[in-house]
C-alpha atoms as a PDB file:
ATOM      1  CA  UNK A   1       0.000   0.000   0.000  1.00  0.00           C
ATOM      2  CA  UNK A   2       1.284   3.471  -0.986  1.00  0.00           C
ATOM      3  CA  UNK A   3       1.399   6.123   1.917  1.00  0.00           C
ATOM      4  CA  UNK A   4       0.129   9.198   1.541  1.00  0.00           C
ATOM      5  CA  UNK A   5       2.153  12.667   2.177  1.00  0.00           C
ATOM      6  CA  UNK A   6      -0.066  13.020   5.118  1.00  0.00           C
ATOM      7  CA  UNK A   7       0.159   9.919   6.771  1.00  0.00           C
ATOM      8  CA  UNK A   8       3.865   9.708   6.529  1.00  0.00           C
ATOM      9  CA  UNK A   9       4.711  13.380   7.669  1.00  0.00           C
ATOM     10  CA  UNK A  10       2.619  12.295  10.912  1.00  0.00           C
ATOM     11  CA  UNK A  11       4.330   8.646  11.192  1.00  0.00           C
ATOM     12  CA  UNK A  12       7.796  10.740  11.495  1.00  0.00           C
ATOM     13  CA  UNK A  13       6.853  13.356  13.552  1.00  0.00           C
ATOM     14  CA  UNK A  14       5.562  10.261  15.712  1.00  0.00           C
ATOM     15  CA  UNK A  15       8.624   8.717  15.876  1.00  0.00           C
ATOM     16  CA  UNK A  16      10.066  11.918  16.202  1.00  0.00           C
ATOM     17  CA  UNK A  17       8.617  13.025  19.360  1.00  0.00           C
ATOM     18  CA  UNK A  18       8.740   9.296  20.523  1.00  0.00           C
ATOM     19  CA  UNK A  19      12.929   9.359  20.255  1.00  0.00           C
ATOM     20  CA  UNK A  20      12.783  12.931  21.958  1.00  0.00           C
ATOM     21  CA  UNK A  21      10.471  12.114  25.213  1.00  0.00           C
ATOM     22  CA  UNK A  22       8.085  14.526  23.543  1.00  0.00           C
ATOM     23  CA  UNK A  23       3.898  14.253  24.278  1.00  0.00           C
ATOM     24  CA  UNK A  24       1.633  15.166  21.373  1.00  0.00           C
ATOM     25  CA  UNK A  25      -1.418  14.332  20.254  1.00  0.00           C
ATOM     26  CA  UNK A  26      -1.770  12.551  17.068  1.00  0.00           C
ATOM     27  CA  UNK A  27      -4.083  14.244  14.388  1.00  0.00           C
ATOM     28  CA  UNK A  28      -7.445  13.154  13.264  1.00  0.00           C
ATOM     29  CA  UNK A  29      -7.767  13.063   9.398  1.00  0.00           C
ATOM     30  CA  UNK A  30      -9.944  11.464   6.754  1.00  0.00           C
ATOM     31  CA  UNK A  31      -8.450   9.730   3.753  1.00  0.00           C
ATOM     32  CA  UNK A  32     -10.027  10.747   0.829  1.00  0.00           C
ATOM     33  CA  UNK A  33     -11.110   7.834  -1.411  1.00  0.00           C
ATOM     34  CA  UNK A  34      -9.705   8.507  -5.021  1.00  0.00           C
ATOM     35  CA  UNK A  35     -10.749   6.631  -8.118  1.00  0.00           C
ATOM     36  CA  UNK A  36      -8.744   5.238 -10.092  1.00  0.00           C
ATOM     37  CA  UNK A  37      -8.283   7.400 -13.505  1.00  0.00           C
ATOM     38  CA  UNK A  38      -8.963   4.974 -16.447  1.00  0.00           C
ATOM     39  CA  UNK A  39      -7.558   6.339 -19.797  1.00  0.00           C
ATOM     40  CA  UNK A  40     -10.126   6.553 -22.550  1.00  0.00           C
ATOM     41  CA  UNK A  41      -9.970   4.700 -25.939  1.00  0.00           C
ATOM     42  CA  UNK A  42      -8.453   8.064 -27.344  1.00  0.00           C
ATOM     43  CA  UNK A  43      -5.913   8.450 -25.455  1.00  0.00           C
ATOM     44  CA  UNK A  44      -5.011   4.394 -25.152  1.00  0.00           C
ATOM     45  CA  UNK A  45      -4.612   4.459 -28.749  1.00  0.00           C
ATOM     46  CA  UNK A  46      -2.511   7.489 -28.543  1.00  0.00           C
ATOM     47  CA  UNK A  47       0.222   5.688 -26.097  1.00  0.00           C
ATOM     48  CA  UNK A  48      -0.182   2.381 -28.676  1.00  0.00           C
ATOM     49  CA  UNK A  49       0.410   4.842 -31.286  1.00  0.00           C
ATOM     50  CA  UNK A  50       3.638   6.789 -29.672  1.00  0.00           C
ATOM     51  CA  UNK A  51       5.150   3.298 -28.021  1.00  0.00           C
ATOM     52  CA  UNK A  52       7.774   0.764 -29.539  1.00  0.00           C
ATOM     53  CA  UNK A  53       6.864  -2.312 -31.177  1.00  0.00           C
ATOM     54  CA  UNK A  54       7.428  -4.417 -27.776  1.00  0.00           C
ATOM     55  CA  UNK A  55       5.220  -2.145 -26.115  1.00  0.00           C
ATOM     56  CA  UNK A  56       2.159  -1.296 -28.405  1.00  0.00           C
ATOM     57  CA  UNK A  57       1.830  -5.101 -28.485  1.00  0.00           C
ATOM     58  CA  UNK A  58       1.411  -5.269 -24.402  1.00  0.00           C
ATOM     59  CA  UNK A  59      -0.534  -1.934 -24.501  1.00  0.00           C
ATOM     60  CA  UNK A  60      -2.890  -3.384 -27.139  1.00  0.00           C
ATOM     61  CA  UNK A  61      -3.279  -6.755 -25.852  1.00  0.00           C
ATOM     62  CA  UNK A  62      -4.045  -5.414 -22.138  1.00  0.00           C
ATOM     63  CA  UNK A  63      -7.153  -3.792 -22.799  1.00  0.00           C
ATOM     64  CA  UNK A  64      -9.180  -6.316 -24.590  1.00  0.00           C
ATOM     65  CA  UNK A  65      -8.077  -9.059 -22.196  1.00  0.00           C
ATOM     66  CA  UNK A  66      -8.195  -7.354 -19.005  1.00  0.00           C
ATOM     67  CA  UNK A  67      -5.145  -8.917 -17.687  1.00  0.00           C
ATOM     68  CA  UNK A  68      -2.420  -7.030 -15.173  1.00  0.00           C
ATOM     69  CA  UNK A  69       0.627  -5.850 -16.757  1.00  0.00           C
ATOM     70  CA  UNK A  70       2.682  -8.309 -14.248  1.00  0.00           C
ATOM     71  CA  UNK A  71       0.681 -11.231 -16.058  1.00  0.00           C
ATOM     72  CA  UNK A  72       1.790 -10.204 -19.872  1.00  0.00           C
ATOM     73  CA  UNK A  73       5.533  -9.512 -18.009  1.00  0.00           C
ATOM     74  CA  UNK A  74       6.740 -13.331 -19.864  1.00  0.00           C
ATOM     75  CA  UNK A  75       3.977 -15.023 -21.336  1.00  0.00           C
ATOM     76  CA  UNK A  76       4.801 -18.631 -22.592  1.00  0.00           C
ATOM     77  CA  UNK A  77       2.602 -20.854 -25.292  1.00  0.00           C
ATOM     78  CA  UNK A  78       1.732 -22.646 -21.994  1.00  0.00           C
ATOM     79  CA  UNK A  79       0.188 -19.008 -20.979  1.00  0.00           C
ATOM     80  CA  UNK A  80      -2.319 -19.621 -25.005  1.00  0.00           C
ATOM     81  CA  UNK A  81      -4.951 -21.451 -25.284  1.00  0.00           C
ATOM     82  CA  UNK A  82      -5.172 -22.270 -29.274  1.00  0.00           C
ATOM     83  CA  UNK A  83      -8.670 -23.685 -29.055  1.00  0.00           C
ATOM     84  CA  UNK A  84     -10.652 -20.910 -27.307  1.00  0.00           C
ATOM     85  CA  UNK A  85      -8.206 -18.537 -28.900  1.00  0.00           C
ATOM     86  CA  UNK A  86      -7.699 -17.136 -24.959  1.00  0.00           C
ATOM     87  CA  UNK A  87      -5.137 -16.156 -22.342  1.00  0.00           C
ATOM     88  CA  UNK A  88      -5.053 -18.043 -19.319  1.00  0.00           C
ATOM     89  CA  UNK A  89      -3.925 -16.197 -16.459  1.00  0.00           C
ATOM     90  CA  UNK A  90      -1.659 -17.221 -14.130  1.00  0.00           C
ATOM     91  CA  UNK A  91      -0.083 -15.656 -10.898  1.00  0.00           C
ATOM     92  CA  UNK A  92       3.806 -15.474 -10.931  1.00  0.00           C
ATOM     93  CA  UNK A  93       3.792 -15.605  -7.310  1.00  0.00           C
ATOM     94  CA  UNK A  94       5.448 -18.938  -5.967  1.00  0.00           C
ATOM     95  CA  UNK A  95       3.469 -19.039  -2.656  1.00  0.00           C
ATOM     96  CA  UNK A  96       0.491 -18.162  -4.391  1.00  0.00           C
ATOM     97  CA  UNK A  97      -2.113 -21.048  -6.244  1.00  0.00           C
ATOM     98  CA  UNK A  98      -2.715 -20.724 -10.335  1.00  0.00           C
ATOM     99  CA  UNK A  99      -6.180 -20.036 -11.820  1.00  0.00           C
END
């Protein structure tokens, strides 16, 4: 998980005044809940457009199969199914289970 400016300006000053023998009392604040910003089909096809071979492949084949970059990182024929003409996704995690 990615801190926020916020929270980590307050974990040091915790520590901070922990080290020192300081007393304080530790702000209140709500984490705003942020979207994630989705690129439109314009502006996909722009990066496809501006990108080297290697990568306008991987930029094109990520939206229409919905897969993570990290699973199109080494994809094998093991990876293609021929039949169904489909990707079968597969974690690269070694303590993790396939699907």
């Amino acid at each position: 998980m990615v801190k926020r400016y916020k929270e980590s300006m307050v974990n040091a000053y915790t520590h901070y005044v922990k080290n020192y023998g300081l007393v304080w009392i530790k702000p209140v604040y709500k984490r705003s809940q942020r979207l994630p910003s989705v690129p439109s089909t314009e502006q996909v096809n722009k990066i496809i457009a501006h990108a080297g071979r290697k990568y306008a492949l991987v930029f094109s084949i990520l939206p229409d199969t919905g897969l993570r970059p990290i699973e199109l990182d080494r994809p094998t024929l093991k990876n293609i199914d021929l039949e169904l003409a489909s990707f079968i996704r597969r974690l690269l995690r070694a303590d993790m289970q396939e699907f």
